[in-house]
N, C-alpha and C. Protein backbone atom coordinates (compact mmCIF):
# COMPACT_ATOMS: atom_id res chain seq x y z
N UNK A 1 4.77 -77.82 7.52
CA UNK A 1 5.87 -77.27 6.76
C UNK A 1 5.73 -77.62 5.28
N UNK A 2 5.33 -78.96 5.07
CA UNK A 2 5.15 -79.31 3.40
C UNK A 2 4.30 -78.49 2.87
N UNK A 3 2.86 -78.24 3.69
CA UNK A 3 1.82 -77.45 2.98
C UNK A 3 2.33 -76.25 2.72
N UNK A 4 2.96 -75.59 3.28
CA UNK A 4 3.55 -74.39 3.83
C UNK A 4 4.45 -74.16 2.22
N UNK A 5 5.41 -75.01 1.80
CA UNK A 5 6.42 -75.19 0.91
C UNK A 5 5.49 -75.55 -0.50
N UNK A 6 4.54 -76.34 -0.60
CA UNK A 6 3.89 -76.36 -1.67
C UNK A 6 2.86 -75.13 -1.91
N UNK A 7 2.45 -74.40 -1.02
CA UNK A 7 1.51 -73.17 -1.37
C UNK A 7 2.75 -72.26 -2.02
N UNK A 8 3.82 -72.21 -2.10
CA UNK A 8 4.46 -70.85 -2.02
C UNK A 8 5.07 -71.42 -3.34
N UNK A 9 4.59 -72.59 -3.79
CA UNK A 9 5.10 -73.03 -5.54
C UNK A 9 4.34 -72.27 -6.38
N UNK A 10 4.55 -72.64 -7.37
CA UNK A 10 3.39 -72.11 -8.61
C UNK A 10 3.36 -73.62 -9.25
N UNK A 11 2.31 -73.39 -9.92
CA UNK A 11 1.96 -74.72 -10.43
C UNK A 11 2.64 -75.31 -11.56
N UNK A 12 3.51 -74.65 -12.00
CA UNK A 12 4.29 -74.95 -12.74
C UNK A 12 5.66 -76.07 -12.26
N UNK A 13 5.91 -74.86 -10.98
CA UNK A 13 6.86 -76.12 -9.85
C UNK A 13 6.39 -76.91 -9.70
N UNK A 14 5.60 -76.96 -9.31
CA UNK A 14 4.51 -78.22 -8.58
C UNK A 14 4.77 -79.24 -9.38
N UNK A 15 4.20 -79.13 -10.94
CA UNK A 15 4.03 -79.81 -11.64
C UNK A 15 5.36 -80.38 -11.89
N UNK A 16 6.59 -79.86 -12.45
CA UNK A 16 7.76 -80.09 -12.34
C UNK A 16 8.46 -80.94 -11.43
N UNK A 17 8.52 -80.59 -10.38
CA UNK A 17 9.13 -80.75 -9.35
C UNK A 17 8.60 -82.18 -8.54
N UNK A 18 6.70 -82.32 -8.51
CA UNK A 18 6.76 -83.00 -7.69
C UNK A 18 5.77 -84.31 -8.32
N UNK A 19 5.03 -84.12 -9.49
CA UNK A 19 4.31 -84.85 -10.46
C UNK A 19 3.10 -83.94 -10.29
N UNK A 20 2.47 -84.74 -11.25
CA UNK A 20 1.18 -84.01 -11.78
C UNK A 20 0.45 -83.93 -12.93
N UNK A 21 -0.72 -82.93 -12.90
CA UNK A 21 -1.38 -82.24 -13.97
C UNK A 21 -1.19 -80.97 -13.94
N UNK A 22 -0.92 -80.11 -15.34
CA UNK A 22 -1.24 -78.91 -15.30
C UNK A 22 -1.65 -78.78 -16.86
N UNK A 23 -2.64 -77.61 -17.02
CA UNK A 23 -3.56 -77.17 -18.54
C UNK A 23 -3.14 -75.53 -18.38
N UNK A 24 -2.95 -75.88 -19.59
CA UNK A 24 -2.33 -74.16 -20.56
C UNK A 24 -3.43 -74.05 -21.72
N UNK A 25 -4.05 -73.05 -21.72
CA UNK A 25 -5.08 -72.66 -22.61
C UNK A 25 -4.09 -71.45 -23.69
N UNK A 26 -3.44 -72.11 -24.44
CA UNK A 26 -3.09 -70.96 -25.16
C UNK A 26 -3.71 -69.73 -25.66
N UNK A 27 -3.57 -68.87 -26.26
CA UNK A 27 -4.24 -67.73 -26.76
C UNK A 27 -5.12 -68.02 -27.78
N UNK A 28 -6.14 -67.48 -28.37
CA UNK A 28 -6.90 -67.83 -29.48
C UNK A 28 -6.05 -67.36 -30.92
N UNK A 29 -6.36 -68.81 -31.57
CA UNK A 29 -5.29 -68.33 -32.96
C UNK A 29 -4.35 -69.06 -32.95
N UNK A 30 -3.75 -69.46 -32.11
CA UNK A 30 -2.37 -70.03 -31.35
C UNK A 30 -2.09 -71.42 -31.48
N UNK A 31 -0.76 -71.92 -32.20
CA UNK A 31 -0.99 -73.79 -31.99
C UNK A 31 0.09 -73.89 -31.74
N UNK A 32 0.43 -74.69 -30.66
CA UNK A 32 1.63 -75.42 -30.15
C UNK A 32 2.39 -76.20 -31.09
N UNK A 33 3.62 -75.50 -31.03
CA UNK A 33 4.28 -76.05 -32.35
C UNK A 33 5.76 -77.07 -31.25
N UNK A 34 5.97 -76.61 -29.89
CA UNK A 34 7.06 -77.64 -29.28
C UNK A 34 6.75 -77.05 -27.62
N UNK A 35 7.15 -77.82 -26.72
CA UNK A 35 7.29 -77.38 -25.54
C UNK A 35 8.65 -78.37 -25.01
N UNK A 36 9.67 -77.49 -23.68
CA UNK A 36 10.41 -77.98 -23.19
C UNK A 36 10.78 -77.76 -21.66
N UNK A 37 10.96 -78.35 -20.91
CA UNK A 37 11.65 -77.77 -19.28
C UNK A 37 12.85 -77.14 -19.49
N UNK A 38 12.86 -75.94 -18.70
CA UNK A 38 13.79 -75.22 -18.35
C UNK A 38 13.92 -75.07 -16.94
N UNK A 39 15.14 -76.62 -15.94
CA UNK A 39 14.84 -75.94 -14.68
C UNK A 39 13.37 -76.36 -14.72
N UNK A 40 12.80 -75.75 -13.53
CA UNK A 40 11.51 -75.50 -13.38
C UNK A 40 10.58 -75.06 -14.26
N UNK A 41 11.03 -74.37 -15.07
CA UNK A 41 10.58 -73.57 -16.13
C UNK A 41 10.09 -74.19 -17.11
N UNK A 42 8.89 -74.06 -17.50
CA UNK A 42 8.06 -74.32 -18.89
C UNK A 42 8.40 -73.52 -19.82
N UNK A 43 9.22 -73.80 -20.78
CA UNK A 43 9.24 -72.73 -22.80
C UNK A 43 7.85 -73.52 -23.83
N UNK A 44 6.98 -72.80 -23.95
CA UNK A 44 6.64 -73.47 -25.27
C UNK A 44 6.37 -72.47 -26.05
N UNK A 45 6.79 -73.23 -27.61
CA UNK A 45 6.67 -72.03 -28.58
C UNK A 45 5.30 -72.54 -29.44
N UNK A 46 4.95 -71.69 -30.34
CA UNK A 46 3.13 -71.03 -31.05
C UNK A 46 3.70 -70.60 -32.19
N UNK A 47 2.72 -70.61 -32.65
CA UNK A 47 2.77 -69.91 -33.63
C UNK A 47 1.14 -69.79 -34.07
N UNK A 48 0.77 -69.02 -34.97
CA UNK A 48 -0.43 -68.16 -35.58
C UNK A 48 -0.51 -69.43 -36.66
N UNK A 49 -2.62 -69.84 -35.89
CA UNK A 49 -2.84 -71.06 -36.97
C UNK A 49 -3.09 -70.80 -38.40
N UNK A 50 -2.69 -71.63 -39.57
CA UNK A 50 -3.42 -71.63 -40.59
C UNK A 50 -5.10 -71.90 -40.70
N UNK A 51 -5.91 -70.65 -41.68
CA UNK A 51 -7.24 -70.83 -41.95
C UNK A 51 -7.96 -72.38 -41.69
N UNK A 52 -7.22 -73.30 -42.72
CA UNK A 52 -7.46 -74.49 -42.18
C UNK A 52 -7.16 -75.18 -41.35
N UNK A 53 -6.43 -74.79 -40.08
CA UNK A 53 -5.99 -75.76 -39.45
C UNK A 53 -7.40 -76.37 -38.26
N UNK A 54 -7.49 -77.18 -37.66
CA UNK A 54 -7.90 -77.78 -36.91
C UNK A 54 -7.54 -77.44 -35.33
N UNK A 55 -7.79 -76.47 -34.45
CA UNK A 55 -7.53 -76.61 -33.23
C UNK A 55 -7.49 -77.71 -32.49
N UNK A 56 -6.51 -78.33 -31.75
CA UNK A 56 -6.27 -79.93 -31.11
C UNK A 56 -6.30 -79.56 -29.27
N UNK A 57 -6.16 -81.00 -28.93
CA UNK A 57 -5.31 -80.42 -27.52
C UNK A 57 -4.49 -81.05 -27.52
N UNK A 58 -3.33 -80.86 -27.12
CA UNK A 58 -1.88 -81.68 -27.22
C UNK A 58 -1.30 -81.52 -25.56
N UNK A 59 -0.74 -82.84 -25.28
CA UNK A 59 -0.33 -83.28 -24.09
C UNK A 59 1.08 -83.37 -24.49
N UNK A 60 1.93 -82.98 -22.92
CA UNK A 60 3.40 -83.09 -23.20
C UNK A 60 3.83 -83.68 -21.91
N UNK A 61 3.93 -84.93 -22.08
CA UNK A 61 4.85 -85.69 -20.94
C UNK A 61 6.20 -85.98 -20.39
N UNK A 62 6.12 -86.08 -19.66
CA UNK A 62 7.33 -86.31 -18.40
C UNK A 62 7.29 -87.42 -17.93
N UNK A 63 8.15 -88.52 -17.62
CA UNK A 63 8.17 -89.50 -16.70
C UNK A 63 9.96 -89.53 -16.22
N UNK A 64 9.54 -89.49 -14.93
CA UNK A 64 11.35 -89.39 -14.42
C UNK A 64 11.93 -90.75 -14.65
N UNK A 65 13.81 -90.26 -14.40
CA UNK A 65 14.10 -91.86 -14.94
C UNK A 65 13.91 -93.10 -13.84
N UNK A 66 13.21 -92.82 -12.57
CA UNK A 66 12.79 -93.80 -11.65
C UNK A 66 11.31 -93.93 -11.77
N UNK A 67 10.39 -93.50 -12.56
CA UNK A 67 9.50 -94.00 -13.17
C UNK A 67 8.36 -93.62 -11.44
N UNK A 68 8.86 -92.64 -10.67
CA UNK A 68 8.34 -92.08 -9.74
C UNK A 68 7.60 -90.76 -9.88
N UNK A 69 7.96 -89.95 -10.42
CA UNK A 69 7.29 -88.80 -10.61
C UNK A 69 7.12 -88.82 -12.23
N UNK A 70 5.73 -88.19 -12.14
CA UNK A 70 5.10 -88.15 -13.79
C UNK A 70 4.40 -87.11 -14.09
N UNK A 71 4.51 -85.79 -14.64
CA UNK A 71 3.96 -84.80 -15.06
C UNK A 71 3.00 -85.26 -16.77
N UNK A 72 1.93 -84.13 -16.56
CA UNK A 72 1.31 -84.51 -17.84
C UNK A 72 0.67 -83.02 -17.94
N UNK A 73 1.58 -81.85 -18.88
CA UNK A 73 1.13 -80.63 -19.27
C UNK A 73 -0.10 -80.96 -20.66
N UNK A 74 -0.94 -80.20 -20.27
CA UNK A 74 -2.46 -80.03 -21.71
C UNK A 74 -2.33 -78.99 -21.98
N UNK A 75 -1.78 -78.97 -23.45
CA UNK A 75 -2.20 -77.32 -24.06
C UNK A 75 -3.22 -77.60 -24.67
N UNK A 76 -4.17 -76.45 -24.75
CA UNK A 76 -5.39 -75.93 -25.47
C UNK A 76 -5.51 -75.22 -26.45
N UNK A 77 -5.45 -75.51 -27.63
CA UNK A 77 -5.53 -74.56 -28.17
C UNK A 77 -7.34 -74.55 -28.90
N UNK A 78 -7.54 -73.35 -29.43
CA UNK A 78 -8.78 -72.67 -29.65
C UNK A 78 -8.45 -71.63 -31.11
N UNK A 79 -9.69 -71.17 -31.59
CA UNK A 79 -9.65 -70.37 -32.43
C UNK A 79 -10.26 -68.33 -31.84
């Protein structure tokens, strides 16, 4: 039944819901300017890099307040 209940997540739940890893390759051009939970729901906002900017990878953590479940989202960004 658990396997059953975790296949029918998306990895986003997963990640949310039960701890984890998950990687977001943003679009090319693209730099993570904030990310937040919604619910289950991942928002993060971009924006269009400056000529000079430096593509990074930026991590956005979670630790619940029982220090039991721990998410760790990687955005990617690229040119």
């Amino acid at each position: 039944m658990g396997i059953l209940s975790l296949s029918s997540c998306t990895q986003n739940q997963r990640a949310r819901q039960f701890g984890g890893d998950m990687t977001i390759r943003l679009k090319p051009g693209e730099k993570l300017m904030m990310a937040t939970w919604k619910g289950t729901d991942l928002f993060y906002l971009t924006e269009p890099m400056e000529e000079s900017y430096v593509p990074k990878v930026k991590n956005f953590y979670e630790d619940s307040s029982y220090g039991m479940l721990q998410t760790t989202v990687k955005f990617i960004e690229s040119r």
